[in-house]
N, C-alpha and C. Protein backbone atom coordinates (compact mmCIF):
# COMPACT_ATOMS: atom_id res chain seq x y z
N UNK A 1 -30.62 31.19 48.85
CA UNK A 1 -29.66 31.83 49.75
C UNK A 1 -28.48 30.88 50.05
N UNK A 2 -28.98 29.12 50.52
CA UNK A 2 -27.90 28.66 50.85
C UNK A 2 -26.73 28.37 49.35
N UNK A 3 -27.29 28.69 48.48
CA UNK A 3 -26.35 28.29 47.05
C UNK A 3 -25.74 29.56 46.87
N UNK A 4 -25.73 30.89 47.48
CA UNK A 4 -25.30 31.99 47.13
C UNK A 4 -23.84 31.82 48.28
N UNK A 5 -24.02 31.34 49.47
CA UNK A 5 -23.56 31.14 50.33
C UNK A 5 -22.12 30.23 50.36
N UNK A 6 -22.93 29.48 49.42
CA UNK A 6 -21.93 27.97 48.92
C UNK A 6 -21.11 28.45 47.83
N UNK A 7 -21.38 29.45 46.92
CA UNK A 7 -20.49 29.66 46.06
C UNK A 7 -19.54 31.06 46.50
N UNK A 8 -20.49 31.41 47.18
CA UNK A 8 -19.28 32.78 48.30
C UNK A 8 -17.60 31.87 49.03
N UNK A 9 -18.41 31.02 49.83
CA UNK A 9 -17.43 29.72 49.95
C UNK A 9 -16.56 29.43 49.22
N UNK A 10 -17.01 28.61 47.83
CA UNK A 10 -15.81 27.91 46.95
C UNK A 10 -15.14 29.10 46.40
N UNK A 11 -15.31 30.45 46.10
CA UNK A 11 -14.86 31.00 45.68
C UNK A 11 -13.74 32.00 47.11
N UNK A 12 -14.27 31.84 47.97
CA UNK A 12 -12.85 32.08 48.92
C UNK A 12 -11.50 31.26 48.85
N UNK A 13 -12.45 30.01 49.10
CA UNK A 13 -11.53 28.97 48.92
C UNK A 13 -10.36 28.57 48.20
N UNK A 14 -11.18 29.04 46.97
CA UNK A 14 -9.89 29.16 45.74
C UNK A 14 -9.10 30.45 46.06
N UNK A 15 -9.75 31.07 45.87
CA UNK A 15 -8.75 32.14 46.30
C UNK A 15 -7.58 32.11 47.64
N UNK A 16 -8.09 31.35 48.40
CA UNK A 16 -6.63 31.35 49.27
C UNK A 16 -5.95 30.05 48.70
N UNK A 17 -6.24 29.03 47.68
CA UNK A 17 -5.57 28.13 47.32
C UNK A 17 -4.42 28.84 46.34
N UNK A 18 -5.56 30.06 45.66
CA UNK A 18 -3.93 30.62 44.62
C UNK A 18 -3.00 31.36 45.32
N UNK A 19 -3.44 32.25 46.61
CA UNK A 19 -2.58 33.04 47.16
C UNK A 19 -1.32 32.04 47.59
N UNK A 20 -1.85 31.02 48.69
CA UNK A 20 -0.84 29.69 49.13
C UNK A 20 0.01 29.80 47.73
N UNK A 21 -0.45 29.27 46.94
CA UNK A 21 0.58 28.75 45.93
C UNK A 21 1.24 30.05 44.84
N UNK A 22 0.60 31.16 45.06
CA UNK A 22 1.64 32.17 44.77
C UNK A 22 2.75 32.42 45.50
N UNK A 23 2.38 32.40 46.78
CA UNK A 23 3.65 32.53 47.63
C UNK A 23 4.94 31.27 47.98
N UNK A 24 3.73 30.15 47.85
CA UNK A 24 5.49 29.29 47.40
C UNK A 24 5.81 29.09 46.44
N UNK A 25 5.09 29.81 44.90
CA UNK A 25 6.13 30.09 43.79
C UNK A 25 7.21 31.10 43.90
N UNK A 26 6.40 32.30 44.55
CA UNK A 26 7.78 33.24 45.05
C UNK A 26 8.75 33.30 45.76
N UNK A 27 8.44 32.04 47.17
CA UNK A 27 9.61 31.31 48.08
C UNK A 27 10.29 31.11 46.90
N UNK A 28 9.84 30.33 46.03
CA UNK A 28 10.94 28.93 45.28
C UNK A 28 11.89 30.29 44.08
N UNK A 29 10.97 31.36 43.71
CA UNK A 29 11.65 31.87 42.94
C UNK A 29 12.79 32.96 43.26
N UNK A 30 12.68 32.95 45.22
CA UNK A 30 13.64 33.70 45.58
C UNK A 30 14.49 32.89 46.41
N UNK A 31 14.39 31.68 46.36
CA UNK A 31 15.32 30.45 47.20
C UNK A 31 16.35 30.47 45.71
N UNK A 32 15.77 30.49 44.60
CA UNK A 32 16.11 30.00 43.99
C UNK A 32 16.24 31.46 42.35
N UNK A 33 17.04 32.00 42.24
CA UNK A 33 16.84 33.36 41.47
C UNK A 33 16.91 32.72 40.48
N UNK A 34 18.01 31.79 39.94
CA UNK A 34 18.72 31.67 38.52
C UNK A 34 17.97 30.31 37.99
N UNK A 35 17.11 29.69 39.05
CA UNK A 35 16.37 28.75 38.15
C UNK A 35 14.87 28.70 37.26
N UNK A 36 14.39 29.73 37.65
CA UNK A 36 13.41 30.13 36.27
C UNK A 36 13.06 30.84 36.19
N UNK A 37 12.90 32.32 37.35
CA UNK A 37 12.19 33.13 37.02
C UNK A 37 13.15 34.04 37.45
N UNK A 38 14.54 35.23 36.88
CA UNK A 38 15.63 36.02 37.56
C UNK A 38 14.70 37.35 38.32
N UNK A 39 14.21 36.78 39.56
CA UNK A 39 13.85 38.24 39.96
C UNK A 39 14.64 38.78 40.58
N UNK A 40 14.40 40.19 40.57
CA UNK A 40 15.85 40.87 41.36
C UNK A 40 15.31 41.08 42.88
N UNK A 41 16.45 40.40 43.82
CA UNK A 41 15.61 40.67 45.17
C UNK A 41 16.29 41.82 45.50
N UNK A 42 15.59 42.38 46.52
CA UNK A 42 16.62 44.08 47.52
C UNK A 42 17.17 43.37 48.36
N UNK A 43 17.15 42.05 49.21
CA UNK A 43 18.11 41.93 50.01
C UNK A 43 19.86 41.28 49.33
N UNK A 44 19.36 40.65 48.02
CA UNK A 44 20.56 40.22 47.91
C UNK A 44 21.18 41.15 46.61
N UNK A 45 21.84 42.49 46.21
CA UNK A 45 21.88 43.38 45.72
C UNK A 45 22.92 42.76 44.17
N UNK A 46 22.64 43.32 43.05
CA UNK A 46 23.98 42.59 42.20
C UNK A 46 24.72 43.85 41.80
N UNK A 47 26.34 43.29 41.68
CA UNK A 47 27.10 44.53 41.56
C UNK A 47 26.73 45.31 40.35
């Protein structure tokens, strides 16, 4: 039980380690449009 417990654990864990770091790839890729990834944002519209 406690090893089912422990891997319920590491596997949260990671999982909020990729979410964290998805979201400051997407900060960086919307701080930043034209340096590696051109996503199109809705707030900043192109003519």
């Amino acid at each position: 039980m406690l090893s089912i417990f422990k891997v319920l654990l590491l596997l949260d864990a990671i999982a909020l380690l990729i979410i964290l770091l998805m979201e400051l790839v997407l900060k960086d890729a919307i701080a930043f449009p034209n340096s590696r990834f051109p996503i199109p944002d809705s707030r900043f519209p192109t003519p």
